[in-house]
Protein backbone atom coordinates (compact mmCIF):
# COMPACT_ATOMS: atom_id res chain seq x y z
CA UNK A 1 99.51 73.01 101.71
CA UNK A 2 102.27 74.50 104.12
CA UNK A 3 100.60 74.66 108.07
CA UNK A 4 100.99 78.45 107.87
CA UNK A 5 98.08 78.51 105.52
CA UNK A 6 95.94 77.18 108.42
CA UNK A 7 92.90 79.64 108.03
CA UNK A 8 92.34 79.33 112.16
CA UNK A 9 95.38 81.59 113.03
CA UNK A 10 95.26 83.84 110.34
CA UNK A 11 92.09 85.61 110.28
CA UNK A 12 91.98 86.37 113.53
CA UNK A 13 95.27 88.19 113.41
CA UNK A 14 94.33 89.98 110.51
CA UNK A 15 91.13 91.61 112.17
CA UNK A 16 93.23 92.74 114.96
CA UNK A 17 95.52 94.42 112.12
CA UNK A 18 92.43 95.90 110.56
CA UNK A 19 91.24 97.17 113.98
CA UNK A 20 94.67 98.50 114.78
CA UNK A 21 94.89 100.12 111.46
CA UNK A 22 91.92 101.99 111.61
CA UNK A 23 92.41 103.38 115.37
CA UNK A 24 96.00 104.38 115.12
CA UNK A 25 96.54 107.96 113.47
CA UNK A 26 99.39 106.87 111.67
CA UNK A 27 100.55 104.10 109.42
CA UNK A 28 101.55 101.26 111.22
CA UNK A 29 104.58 98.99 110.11
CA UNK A 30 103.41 96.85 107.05
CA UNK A 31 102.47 92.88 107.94
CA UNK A 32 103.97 91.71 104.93
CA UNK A 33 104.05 87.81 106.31
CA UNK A 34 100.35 88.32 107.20
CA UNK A 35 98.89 89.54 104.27
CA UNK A 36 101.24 86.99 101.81
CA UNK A 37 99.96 84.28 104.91
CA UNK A 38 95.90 85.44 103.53
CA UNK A 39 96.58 85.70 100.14
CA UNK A 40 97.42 81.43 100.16
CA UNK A 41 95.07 80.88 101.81
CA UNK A 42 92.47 82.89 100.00
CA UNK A 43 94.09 80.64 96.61
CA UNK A 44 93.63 77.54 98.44
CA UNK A 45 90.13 77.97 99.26
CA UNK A 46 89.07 79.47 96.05
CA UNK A 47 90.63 76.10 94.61
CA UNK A 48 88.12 73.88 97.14
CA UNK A 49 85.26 75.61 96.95
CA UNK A 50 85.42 75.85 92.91
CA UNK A 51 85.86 71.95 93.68
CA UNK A 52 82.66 71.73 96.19
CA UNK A 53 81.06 73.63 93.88
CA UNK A 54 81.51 71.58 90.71
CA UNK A 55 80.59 68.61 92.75
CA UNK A 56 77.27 70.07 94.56
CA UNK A 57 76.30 70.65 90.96
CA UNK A 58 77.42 67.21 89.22
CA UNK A 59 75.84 65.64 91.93
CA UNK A 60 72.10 68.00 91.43
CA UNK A 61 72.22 66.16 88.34
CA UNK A 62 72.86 62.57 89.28
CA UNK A 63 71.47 62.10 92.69
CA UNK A 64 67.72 61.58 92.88
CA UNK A 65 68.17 62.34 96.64
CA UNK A 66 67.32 66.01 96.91
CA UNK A 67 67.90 66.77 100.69
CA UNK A 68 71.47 65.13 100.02
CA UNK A 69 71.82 67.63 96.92
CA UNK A 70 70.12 70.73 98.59
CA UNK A 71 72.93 70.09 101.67
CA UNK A 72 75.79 70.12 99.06
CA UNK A 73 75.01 73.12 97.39
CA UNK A 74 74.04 75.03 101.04
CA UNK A 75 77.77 73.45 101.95
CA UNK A 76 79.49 75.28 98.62
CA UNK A 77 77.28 78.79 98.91
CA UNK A 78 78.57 78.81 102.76
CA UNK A 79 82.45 77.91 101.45
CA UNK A 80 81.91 81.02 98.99
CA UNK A 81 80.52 83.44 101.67
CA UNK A 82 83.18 82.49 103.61
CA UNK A 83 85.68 83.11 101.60
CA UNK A 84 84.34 86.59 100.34
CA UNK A 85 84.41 87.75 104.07
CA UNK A 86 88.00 87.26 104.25
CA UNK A 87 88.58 89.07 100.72
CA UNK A 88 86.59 91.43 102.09
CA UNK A 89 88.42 91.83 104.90
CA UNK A 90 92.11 91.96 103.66
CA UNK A 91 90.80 94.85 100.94
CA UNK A 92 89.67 96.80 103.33
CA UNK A 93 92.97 96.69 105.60
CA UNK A 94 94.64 97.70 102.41
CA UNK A 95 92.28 99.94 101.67
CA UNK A 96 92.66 102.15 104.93
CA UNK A 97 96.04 101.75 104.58
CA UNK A 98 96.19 103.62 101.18
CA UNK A 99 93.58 106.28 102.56
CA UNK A 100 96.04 107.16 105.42
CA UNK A 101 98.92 106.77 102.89
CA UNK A 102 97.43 109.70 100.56
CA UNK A 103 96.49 111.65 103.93
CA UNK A 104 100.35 112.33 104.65
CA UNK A 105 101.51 111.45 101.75
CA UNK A 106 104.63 114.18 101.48
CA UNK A 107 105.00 113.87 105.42
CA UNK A 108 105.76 109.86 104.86
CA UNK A 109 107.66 110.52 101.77
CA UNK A 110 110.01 112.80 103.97
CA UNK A 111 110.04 110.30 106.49
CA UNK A 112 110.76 107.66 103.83
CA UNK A 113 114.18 109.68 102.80
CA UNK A 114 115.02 110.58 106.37
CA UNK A 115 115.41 106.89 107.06
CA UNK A 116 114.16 107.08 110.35
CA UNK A 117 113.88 104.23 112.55
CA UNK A 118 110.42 104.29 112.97
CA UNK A 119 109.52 103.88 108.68
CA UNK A 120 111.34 100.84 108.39
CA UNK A 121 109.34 98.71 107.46
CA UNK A 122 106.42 100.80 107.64
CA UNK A 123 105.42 100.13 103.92
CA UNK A 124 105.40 97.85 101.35
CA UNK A 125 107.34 97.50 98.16
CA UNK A 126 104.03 98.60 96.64
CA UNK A 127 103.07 100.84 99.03
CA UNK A 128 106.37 103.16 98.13
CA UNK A 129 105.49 102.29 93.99
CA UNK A 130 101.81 103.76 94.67
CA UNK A 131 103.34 106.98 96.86
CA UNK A 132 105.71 107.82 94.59
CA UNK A 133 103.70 107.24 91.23
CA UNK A 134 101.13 109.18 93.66
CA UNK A 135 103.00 112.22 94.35
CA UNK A 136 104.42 112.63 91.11
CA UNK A 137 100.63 112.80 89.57
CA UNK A 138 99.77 115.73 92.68
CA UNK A 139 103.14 117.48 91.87
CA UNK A 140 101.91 117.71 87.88
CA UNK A 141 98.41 118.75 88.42
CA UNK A 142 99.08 121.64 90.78
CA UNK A 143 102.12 122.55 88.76
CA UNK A 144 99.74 122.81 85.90
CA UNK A 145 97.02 124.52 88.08
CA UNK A 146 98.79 126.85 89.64
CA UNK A 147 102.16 126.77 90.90
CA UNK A 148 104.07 127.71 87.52
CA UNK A 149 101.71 131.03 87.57
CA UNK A 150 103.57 132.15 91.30
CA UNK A 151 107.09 132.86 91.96
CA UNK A 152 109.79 129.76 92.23
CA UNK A 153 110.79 130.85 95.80
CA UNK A 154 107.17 130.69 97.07
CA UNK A 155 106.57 127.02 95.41
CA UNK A 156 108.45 125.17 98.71
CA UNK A 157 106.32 122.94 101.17
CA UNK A 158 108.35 124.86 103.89
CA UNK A 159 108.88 128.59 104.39
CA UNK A 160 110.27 131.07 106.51
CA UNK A 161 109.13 134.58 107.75
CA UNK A 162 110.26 137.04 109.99
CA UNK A 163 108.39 137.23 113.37
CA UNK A 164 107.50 140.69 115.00
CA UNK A 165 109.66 139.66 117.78
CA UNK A 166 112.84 139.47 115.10
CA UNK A 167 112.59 135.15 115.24
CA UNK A 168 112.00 133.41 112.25
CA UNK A 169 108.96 131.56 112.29
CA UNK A 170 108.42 128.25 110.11
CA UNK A 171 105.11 127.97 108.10
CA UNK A 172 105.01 124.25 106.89
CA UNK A 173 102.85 122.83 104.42
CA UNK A 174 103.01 119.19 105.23
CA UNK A 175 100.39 117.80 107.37
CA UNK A 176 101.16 115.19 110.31
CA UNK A 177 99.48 112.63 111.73
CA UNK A 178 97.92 114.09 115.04
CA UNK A 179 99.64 111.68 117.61
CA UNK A 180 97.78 113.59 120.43
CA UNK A 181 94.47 111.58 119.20
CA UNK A 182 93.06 109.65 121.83
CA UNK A 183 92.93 105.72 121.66
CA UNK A 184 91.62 102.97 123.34
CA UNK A 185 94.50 100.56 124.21
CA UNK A 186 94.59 97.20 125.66
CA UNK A 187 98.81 95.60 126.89
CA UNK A 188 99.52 92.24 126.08
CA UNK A 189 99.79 91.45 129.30
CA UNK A 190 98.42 92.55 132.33
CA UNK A 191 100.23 95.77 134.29
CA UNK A 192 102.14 96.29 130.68
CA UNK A 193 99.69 99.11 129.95
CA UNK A 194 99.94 100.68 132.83
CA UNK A 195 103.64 101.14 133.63
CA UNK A 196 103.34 102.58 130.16
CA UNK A 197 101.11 104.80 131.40
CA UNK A 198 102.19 105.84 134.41
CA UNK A 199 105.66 104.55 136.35
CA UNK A 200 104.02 105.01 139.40
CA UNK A 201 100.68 102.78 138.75
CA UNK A 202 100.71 99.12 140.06
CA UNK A 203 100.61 96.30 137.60
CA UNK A 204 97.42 94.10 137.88
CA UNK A 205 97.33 90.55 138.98
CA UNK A 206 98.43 88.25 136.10
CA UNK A 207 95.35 86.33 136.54
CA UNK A 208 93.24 89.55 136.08
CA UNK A 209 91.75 90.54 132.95
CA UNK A 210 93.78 92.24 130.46
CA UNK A 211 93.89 96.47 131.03
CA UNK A 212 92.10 98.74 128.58
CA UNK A 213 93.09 102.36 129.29
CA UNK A 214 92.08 105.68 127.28
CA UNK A 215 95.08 107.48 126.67
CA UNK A 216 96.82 109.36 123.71
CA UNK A 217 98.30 107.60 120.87
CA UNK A 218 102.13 109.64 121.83
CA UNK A 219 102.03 107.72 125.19
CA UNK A 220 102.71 104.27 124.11
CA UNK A 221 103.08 105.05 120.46
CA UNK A 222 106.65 103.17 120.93
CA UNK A 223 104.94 100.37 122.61
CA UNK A 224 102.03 99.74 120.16
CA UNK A 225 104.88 100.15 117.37
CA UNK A 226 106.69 97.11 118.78
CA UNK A 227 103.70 94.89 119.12
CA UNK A 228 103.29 94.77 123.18
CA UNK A 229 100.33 96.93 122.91
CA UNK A 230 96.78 96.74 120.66
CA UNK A 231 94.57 99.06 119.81
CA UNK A 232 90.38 98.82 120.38
């Protein structure tokens, strides 16, 4: 097997995606090399534990030994829980990846076709199948429900209506991520955090421990976008 299927750098990396994923309001950019990175290794160990497995169980029936058969089999059901925790794991980054895709789903479709800097890369190939198959389905079902019974001109995600004061005011229908939330995040480096922070904060001692500051997700949004800064 290639080394990048090495089981000791991946995992860890993917729990820091998980953990990122869940604290940040918004979708982060898509680890496409880390998830294709899990899924060989998740087929490589699936291919030696059904091996350990096949011979715990040859040797239950050939070896008169039973300590030496009882440690085989405890070997295999470890290799199996093992490997279920990682499953586990890379489901459930998907999973709250979808939830926060379905969330904001038209505000990341209009993001999509705004081709902003920030959504490239943001999702995957099928990521952008599942949105779009997803919207469609919403766009049917309230059609059917209710939209077709109200006038054409009132159907929009975005309208505009006259203010007392004579300016128009825009009443939009699409809901945002709320990057005012407030996140615990911890730099790459020492001092990184904090010029983020604040310019006028000194930078730690590079020997120090790494800084962990409460602050809101706008502040170093850019930062956490770009990989120099993790979420807790």
């Amino acid at each position: 097997m290639p080394h990048r299927c090495e089981v000791n750098d991946q995992i860890p990396a993917l729990q820091r995606a998980f953990c990122e994923e869940v604290c940040a309001p918004e979708l982060l950019p898509f680890r496409a090399s880390l998830v294709e990175d899990i899924e060989a290794v998740i087929a490589f160990q699936e291919q030696r534990v059904g091996q350990h497995s096949a011979y715990a169980s040859r040797g239950d029936r050939e070896e008169s030994d039973t300590e030496t058969a009882f440690r085989r089999s405890l070997v295999a059901q470890l290799q199996r829980m093992d490997l279920e925790r990682v499953r586990y794991l890379l489901a459930s980054y998907l999973r709250v990846r979808l939830w926060k895709l379905q969330r904001h789903a038209a505000y990341y479709q209009q993001e999509a076709e705004g081709g902003s800097q920030t959504s490239m890369g943001r999702l995957s190939m099928h990521e952008q199948r599942f949105l779009k198959a997803y919207l469609d389905n919403l766009a049917t079902c309230l059609h059917e429900a209710f939209l077709k019974h109200i006038p054409e001109s009132l159907r929009g995600l975005t309208d505009t209506e006259k203010h007392q004061s004579g300016r128009n005011t825009e009443i939009r229908m699409v809901t945002e991520p709320d990057f005012s939330e407030t996140v615990m995040a911890v730099a790459g480096s020492p001092g990184q955090l904090a010029a983020s922070v604040s310019a006028e904060q000194a930078a730690a001692d590079s020997a120090s421990m790494p800084e962990i500051h409460c602050v809101s997700y706008s502040m170093v949004r850019d930062d956490i976008l770009q990989e120099q800064i993790s979420l807790l």
